[in-house]
PDB file of N, CA and C in Angstrom:
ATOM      1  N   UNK A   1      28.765  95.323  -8.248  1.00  0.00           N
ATOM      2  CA  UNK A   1      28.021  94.084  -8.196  1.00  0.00           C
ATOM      3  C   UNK A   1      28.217  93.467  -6.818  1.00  0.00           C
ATOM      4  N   UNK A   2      27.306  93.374  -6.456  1.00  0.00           N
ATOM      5  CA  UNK A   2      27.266  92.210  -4.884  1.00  0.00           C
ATOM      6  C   UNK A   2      27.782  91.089  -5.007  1.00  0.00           C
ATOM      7  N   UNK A   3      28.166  90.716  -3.766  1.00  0.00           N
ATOM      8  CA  UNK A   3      28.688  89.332  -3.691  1.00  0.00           C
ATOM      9  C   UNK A   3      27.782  88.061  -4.227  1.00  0.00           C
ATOM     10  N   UNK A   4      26.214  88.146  -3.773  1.00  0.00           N
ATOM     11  CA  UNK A   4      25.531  87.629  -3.742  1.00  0.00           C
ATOM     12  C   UNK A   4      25.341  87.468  -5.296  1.00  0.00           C
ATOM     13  N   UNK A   5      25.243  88.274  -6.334  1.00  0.00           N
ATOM     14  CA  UNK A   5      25.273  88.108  -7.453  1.00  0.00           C
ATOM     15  C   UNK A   5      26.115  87.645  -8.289  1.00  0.00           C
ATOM     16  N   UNK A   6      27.409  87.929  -8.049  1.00  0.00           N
ATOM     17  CA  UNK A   6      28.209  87.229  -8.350  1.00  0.00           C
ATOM     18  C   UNK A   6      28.798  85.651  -8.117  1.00  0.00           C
ATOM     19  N   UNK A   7      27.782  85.297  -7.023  1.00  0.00           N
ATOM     20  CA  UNK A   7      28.022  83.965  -6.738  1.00  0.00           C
ATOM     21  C   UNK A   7      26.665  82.872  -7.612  1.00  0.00           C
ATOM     22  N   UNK A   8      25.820  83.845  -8.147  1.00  0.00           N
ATOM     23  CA  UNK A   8      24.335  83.152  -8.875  1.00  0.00           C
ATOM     24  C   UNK A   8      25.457  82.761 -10.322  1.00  0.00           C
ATOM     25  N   UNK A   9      26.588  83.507 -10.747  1.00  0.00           N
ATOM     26  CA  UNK A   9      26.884  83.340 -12.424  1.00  0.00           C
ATOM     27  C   UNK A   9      27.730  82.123 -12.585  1.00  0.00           C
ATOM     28  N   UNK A  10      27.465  81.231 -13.407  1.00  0.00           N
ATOM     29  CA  UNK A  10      28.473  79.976 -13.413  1.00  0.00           C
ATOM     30  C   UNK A  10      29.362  80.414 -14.242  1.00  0.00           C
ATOM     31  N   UNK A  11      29.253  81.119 -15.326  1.00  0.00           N
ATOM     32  CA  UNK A  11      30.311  81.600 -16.097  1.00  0.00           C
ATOM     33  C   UNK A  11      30.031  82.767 -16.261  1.00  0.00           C
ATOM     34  N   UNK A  12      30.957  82.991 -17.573  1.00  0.00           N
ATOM     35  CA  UNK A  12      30.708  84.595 -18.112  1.00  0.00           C
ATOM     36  C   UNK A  12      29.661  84.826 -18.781  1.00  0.00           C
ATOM     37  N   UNK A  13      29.383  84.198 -19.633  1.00  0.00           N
ATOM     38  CA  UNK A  13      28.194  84.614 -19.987  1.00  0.00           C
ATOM     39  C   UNK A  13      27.087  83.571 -20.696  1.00  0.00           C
ATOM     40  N   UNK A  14      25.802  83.370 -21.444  1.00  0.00           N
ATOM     41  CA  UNK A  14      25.277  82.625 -21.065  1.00  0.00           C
ATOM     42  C   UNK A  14      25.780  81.552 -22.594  1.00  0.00           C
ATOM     43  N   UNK A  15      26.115  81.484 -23.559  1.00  0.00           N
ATOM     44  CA  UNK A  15      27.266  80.471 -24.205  1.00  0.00           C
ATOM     45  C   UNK A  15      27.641  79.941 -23.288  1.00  0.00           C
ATOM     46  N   UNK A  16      28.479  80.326 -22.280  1.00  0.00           N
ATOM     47  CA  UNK A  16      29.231  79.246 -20.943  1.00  0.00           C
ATOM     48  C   UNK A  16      28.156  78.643 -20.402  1.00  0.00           C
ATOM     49  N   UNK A  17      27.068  79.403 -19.955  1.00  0.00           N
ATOM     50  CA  UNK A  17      25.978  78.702 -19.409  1.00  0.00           C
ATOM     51  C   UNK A  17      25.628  76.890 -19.845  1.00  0.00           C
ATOM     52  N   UNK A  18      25.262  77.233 -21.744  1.00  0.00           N
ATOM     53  CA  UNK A  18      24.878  76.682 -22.299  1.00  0.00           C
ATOM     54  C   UNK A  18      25.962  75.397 -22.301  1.00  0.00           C
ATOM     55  N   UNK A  19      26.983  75.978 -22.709  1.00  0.00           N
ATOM     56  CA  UNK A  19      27.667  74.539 -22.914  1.00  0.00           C
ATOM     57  C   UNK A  19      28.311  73.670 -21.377  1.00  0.00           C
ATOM     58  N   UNK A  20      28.105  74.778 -20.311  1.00  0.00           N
ATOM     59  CA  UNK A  20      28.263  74.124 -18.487  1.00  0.00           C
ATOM     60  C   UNK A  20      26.977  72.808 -18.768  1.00  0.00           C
ATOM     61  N   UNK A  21      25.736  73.216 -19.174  1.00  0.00           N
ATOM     62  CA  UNK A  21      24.720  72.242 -19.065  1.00  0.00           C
ATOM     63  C   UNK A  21      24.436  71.386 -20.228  1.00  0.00           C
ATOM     64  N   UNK A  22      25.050  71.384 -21.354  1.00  0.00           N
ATOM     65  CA  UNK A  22      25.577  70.453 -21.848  1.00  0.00           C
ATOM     66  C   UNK A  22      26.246  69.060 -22.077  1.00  0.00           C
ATOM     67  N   UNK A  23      27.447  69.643 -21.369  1.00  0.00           N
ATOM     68  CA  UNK A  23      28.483  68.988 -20.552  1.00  0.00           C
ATOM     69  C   UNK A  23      28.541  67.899 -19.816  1.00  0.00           C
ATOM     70  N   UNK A  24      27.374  68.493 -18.748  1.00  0.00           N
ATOM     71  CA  UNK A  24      26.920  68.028 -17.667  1.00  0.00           C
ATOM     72  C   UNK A  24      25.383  67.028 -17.822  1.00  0.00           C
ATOM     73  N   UNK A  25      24.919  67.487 -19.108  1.00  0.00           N
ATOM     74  CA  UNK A  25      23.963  66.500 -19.681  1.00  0.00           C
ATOM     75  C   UNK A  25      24.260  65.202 -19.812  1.00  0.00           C
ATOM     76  N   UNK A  26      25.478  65.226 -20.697  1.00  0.00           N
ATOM     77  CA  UNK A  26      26.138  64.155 -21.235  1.00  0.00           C
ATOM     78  C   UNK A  26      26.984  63.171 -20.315  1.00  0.00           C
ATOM     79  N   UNK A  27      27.245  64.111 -19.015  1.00  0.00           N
ATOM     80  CA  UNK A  27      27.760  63.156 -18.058  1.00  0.00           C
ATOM     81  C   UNK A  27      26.582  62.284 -17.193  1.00  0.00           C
ATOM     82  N   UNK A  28      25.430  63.252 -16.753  1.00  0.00           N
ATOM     83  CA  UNK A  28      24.262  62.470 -16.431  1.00  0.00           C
ATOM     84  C   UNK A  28      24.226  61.090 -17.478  1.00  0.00           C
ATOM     85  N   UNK A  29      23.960  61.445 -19.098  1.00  0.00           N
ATOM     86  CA  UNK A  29      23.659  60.089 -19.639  1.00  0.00           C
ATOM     87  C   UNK A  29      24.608  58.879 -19.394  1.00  0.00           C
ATOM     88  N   UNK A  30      26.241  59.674 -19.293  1.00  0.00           N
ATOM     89  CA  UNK A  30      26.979  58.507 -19.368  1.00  0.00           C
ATOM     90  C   UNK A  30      26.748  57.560 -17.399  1.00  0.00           C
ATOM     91  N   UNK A  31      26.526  58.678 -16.764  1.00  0.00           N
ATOM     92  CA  UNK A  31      26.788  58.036 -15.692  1.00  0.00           C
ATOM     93  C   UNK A  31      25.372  57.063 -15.480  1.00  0.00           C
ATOM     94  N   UNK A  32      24.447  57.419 -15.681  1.00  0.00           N
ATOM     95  CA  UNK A  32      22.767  56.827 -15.357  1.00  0.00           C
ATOM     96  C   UNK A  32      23.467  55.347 -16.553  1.00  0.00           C
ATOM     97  N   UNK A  33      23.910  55.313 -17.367  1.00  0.00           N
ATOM     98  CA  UNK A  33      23.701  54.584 -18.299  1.00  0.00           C
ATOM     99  C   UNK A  33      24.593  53.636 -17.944  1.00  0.00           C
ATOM    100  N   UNK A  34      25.760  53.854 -17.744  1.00  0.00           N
ATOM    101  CA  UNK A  34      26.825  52.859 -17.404  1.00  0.00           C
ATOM    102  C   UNK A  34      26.349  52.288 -16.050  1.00  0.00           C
ATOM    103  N   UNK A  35      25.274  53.097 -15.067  1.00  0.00           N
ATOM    104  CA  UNK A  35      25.183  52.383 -14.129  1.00  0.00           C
ATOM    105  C   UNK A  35      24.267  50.851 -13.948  1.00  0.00           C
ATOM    106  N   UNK A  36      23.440  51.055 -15.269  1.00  0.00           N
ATOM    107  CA  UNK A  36      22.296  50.227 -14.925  1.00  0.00           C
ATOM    108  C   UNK A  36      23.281  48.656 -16.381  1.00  0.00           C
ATOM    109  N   UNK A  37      24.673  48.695 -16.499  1.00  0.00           N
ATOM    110  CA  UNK A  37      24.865  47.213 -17.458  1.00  0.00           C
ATOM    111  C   UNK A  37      24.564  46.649 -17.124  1.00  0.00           C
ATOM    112  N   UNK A  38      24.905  45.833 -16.049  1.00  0.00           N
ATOM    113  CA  UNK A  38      24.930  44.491 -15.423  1.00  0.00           C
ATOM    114  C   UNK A  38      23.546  44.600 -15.066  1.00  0.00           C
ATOM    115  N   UNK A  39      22.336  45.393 -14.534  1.00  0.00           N
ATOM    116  CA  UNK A  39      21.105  45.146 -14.034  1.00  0.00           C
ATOM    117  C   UNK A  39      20.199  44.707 -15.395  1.00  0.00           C
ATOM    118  N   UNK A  40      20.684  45.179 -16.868  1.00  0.00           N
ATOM    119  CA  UNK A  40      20.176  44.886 -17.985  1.00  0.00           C
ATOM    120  C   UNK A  40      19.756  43.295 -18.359  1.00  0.00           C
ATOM    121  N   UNK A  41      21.219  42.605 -17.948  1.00  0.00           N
ATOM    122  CA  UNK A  41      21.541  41.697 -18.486  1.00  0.00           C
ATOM    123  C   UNK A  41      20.837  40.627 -17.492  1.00  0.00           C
ATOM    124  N   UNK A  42      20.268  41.033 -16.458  1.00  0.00           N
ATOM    125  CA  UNK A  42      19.406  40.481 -15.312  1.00  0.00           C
ATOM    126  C   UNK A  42      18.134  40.006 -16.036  1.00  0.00           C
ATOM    127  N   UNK A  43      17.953  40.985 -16.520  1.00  0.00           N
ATOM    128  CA  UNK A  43      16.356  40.579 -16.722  1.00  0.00           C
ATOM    129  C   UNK A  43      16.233  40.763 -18.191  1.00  0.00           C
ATOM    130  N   UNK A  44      17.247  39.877 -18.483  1.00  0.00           N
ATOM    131  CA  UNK A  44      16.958  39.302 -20.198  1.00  0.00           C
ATOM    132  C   UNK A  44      16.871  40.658 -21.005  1.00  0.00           C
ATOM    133  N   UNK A  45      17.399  42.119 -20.431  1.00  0.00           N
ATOM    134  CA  UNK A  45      17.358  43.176 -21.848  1.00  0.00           C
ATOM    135  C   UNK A  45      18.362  43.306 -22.706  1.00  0.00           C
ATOM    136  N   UNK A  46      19.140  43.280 -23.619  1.00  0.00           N
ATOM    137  CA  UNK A  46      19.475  44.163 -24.399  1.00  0.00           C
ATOM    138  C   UNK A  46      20.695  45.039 -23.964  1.00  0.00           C
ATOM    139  N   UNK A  47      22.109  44.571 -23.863  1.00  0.00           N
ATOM    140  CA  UNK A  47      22.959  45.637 -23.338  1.00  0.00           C
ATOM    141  C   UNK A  47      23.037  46.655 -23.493  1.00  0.00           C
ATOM    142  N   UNK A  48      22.925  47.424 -24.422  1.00  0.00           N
ATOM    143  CA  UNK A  48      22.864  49.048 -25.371  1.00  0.00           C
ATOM    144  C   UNK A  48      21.669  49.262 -25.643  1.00  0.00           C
ATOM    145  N   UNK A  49      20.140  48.903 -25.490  1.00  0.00           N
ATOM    146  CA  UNK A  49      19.045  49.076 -24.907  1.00  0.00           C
ATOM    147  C   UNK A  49      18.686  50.012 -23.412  1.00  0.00           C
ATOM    148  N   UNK A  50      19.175  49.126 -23.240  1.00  0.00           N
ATOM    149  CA  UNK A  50      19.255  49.391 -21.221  1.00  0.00           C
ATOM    150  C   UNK A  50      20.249  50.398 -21.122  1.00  0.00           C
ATOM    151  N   UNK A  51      20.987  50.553 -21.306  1.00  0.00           N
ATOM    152  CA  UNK A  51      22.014  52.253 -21.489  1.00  0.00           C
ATOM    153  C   UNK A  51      21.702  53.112 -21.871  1.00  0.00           C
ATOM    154  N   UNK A  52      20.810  52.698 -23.426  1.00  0.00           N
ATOM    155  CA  UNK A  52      19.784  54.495 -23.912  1.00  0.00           C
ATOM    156  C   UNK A  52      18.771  54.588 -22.792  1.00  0.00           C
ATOM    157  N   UNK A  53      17.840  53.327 -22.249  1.00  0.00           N
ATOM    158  CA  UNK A  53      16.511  53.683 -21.702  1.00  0.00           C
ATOM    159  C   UNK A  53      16.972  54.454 -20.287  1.00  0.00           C
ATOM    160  N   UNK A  54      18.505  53.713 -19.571  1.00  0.00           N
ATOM    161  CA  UNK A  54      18.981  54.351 -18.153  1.00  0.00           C
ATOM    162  C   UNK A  54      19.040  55.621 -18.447  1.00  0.00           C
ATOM    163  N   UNK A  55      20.197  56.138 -19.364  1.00  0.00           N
ATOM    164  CA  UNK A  55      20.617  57.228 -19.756  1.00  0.00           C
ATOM    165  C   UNK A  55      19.825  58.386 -20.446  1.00  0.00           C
ATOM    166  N   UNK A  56      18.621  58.316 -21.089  1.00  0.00           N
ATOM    167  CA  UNK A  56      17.426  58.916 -20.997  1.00  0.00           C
ATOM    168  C   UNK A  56      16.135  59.113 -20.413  1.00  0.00           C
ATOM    169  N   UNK A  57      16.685  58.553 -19.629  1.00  0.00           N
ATOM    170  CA  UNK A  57      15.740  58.588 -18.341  1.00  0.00           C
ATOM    171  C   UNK A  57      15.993  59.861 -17.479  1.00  0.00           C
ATOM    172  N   UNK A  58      17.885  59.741 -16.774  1.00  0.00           N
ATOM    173  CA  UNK A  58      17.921  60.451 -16.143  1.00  0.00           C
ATOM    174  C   UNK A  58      18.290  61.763 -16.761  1.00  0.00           C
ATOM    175  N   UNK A  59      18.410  61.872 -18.422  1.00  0.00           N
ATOM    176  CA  UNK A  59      18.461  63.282 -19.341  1.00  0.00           C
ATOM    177  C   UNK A  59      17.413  64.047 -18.856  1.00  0.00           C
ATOM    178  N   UNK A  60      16.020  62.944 -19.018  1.00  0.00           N
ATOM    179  CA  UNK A  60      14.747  64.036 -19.174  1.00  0.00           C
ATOM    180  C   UNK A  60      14.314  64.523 -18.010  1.00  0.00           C
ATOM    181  N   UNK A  61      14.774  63.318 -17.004  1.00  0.00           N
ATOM    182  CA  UNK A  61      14.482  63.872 -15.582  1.00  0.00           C
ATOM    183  C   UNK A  61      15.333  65.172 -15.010  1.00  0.00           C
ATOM    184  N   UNK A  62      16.650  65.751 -15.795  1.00  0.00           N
ATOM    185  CA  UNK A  62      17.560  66.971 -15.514  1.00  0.00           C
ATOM    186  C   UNK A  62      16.790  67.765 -16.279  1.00  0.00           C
ATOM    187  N   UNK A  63      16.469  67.622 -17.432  1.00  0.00           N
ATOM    188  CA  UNK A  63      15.772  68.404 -18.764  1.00  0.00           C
ATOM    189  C   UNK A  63      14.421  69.220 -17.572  1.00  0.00           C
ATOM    190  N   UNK A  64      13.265  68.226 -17.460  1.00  0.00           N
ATOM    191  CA  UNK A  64      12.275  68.684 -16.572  1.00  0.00           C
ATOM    192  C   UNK A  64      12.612  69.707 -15.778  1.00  0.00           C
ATOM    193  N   UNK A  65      13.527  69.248 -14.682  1.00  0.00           N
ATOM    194  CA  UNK A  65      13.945  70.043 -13.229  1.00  0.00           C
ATOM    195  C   UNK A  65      13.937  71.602 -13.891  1.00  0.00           C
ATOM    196  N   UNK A  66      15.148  71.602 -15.225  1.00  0.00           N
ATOM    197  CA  UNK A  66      15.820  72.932 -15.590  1.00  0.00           C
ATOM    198  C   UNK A  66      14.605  73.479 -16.105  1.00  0.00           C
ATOM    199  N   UNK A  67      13.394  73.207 -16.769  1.00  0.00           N
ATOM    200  CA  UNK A  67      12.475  73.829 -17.499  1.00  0.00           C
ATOM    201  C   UNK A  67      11.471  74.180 -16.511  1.00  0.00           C
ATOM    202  N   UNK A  68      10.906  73.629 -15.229  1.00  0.00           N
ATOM    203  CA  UNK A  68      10.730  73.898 -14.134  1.00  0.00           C
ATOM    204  C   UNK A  68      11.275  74.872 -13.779  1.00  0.00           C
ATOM    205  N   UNK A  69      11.680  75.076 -13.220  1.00  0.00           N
ATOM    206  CA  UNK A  69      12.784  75.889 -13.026  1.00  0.00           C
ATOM    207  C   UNK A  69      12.705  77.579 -13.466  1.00  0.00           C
ATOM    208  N   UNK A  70      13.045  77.381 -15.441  1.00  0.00           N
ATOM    209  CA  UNK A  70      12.923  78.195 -15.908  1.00  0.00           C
ATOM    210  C   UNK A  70      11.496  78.869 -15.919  1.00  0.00           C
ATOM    211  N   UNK A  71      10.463  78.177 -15.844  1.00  0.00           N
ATOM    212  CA  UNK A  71       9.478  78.716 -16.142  1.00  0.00           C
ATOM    213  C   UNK A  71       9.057  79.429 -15.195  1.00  0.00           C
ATOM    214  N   UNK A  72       9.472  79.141 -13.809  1.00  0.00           N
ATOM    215  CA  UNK A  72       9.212  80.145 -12.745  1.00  0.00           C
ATOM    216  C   UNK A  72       9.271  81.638 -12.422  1.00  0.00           C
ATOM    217  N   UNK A  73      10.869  81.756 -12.967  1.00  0.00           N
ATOM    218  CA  UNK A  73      10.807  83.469 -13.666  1.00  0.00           C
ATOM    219  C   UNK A  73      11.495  83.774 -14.833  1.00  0.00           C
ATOM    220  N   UNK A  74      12.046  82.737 -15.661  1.00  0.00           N
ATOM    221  CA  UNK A  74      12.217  83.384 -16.499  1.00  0.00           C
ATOM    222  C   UNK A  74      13.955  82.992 -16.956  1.00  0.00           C
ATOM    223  N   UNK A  75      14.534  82.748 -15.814  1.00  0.00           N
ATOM    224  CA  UNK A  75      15.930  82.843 -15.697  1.00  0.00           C
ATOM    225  C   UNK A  75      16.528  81.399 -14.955  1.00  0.00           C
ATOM    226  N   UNK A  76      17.622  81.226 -15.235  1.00  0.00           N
ATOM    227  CA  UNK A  76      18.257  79.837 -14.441  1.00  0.00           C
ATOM    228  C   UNK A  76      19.263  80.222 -13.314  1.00  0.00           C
ATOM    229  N   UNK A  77      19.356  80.306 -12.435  1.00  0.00           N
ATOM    230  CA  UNK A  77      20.149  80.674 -11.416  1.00  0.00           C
ATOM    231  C   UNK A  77      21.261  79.264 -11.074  1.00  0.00           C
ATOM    232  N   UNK A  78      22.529  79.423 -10.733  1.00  0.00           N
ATOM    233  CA  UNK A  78      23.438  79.007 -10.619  1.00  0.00           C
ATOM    234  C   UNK A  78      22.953  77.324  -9.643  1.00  0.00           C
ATOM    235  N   UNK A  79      22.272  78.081  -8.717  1.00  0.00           N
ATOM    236  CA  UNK A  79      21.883  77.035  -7.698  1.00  0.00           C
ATOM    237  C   UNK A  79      20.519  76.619  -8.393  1.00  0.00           C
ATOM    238  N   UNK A  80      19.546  76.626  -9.061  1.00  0.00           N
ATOM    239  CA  UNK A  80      18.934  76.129  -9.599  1.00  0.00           C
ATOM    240  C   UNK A  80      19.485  75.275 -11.032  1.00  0.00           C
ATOM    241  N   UNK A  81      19.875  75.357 -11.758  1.00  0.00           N
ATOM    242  CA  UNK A  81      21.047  74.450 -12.586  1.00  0.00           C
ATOM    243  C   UNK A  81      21.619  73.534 -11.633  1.00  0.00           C
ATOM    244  N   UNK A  82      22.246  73.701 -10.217  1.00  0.00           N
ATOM    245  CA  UNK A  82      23.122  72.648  -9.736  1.00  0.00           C
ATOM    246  C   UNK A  82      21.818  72.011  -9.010  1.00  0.00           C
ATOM    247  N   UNK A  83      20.498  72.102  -8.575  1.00  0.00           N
ATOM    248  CA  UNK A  83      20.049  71.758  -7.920  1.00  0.00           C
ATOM    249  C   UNK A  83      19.182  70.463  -8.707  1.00  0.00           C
ATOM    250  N   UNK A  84      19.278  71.004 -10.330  1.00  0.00           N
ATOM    251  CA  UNK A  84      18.622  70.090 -11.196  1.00  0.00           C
ATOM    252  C   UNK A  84      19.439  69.093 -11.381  1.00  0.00           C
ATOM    253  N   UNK A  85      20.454  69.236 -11.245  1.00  0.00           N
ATOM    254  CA  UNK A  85      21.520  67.579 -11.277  1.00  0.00           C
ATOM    255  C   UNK A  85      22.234  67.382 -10.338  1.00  0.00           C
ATOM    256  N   UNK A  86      21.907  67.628  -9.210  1.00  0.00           N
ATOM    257  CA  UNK A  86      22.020  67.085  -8.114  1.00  0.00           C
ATOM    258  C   UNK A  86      21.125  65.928  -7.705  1.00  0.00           C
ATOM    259  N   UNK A  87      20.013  65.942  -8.314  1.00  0.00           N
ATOM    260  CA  UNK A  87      18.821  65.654  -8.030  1.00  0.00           C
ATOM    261  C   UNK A  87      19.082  63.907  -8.509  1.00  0.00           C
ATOM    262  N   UNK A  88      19.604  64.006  -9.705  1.00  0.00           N
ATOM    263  CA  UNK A  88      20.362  62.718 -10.370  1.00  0.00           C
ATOM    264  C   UNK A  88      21.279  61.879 -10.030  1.00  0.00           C
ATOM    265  N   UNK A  89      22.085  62.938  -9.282  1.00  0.00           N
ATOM    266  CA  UNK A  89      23.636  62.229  -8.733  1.00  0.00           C
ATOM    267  C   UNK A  89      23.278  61.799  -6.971  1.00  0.00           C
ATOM    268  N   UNK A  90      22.526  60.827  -6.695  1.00  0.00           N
ATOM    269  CA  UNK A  90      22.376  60.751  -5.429  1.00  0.00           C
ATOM    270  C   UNK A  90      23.708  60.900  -4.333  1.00  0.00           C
ATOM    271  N   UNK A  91      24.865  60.540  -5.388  1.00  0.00           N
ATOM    272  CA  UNK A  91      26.290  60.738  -4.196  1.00  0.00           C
ATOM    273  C   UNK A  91      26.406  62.535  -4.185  1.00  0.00           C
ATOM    274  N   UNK A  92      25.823  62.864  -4.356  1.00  0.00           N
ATOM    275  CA  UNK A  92      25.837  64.294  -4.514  1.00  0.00           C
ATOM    276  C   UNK A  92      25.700  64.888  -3.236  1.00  0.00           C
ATOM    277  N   UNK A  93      25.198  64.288  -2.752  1.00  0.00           N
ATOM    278  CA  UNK A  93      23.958  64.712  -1.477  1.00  0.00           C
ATOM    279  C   UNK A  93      24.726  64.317   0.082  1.00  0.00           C
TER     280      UNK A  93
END
Protein backbone atom coordinates (compact mmCIF):
# COMPACT_ATOMS: atom_id res chain seq x y z
CA UNK A 1 0.00 0.00 0.00
CA UNK A 2 1.32 3.56 -0.79
CA UNK A 3 1.88 6.16 1.38
CA UNK A 4 -0.55 8.20 -0.29
CA UNK A 5 -3.26 5.74 0.51
CA UNK A 6 -2.65 5.20 3.60
CA UNK A 7 -2.82 8.73 4.52
CA UNK A 8 -6.74 9.00 2.69
CA UNK A 9 -7.90 6.18 5.83
CA UNK A 10 -9.06 7.85 9.10
CA UNK A 11 -9.41 4.59 10.67
CA UNK A 12 -9.54 0.99 10.18
CA UNK A 13 -12.30 0.49 8.79
CA UNK A 14 -15.47 2.10 7.80
CA UNK A 15 -17.54 1.49 11.51
CA UNK A 16 -14.51 3.86 12.60
CA UNK A 17 -15.37 5.95 9.74
CA UNK A 18 -18.89 6.11 10.83
CA UNK A 19 -18.64 6.76 14.34
CA UNK A 20 -15.19 9.51 13.53
CA UNK A 21 -18.29 11.48 11.82
CA UNK A 22 -20.57 11.06 14.33
CA UNK A 23 -18.58 12.26 16.94
CA UNK A 24 -17.67 15.05 15.20
CA UNK A 25 -21.38 15.78 14.26
CA UNK A 26 -22.24 16.18 17.69
CA UNK A 27 -19.38 18.42 18.42
CA UNK A 28 -20.35 20.73 15.41
CA UNK A 29 -23.98 20.87 17.18
CA UNK A 30 -22.57 21.46 20.53
CA UNK A 31 -20.13 24.01 19.38
CA UNK A 32 -22.55 26.10 16.64
CA UNK A 33 -25.09 25.92 19.49
CA UNK A 34 -23.37 27.04 22.55
CA UNK A 35 -22.03 29.70 20.37
CA UNK A 36 -25.03 31.61 19.39
CA UNK A 37 -26.66 31.87 23.79
CA UNK A 38 -26.17 35.16 24.51
CA UNK A 39 -26.98 36.36 20.65
CA UNK A 40 -30.52 34.49 21.36
CA UNK A 41 -31.38 36.36 24.20
CA UNK A 42 -30.66 39.66 22.03
CA UNK A 43 -33.34 39.49 20.01
CA UNK A 44 -36.08 38.32 22.29
CA UNK A 45 -35.60 34.25 21.25
CA UNK A 46 -35.95 31.50 23.31
CA UNK A 47 -32.68 30.14 25.02
CA UNK A 48 -32.92 26.32 23.93
CA UNK A 49 -34.67 27.48 20.70
CA UNK A 50 -31.69 29.33 19.48
CA UNK A 51 -29.28 26.28 20.36
CA UNK A 52 -31.43 23.66 18.28
CA UNK A 53 -31.90 26.36 15.32
CA UNK A 54 -27.66 27.31 15.77
CA UNK A 55 -26.84 23.75 16.20
CA UNK A 56 -28.86 22.47 13.22
CA UNK A 57 -27.94 24.67 11.14
CA UNK A 58 -24.40 23.98 11.23
CA UNK A 59 -25.38 19.79 11.33
CA UNK A 60 -27.01 20.18 7.93
CA UNK A 61 -24.55 22.46 6.59
CA UNK A 62 -21.62 19.35 7.50
CA UNK A 63 -24.46 16.78 6.45
CA UNK A 64 -24.64 18.66 2.77
CA UNK A 65 -20.72 19.15 2.31
CA UNK A 66 -20.33 15.08 3.18
CA UNK A 67 -23.24 14.07 0.70
CA UNK A 68 -21.67 16.39 -1.87
CA UNK A 69 -18.96 14.99 -1.58
CA UNK A 70 -20.13 11.49 -1.64
CA UNK A 71 -21.99 11.77 -4.58
CA UNK A 72 -19.07 12.69 -6.64
CA UNK A 73 -17.60 9.19 -6.70
CA UNK A 74 -18.96 7.27 -4.58
CA UNK A 75 -16.53 7.28 -1.61
CA UNK A 76 -15.48 9.79 1.33
CA UNK A 77 -11.88 10.45 1.41
CA UNK A 78 -10.12 11.42 4.61
CA UNK A 79 -9.57 15.03 3.36
CA UNK A 80 -12.95 15.33 2.08
CA UNK A 81 -14.65 14.40 5.61
CA UNK A 82 -12.09 16.96 7.21
CA UNK A 83 -12.77 19.44 4.57
CA UNK A 84 -16.63 19.18 5.36
CA UNK A 85 -16.07 20.40 8.95
CA UNK A 86 -13.64 22.50 8.53
CA UNK A 87 -15.88 24.42 6.65
CA UNK A 88 -17.90 24.98 10.12
CA UNK A 89 -15.08 25.54 12.44
CA UNK A 90 -13.89 28.91 11.05
CA UNK A 91 -10.83 28.70 13.78
CA UNK A 92 -9.95 25.85 11.77
CA UNK A 93 -8.56 27.74 9.03
Amino acid sequence: MTKNKTEEIIGSSAVTNIWNIFFRIVAVFAASGLSIIGAGSLVGIDTITAVIMAGTLGVATVIEKLARAFLDDGKLSAKEINAAFSSVDKKAE
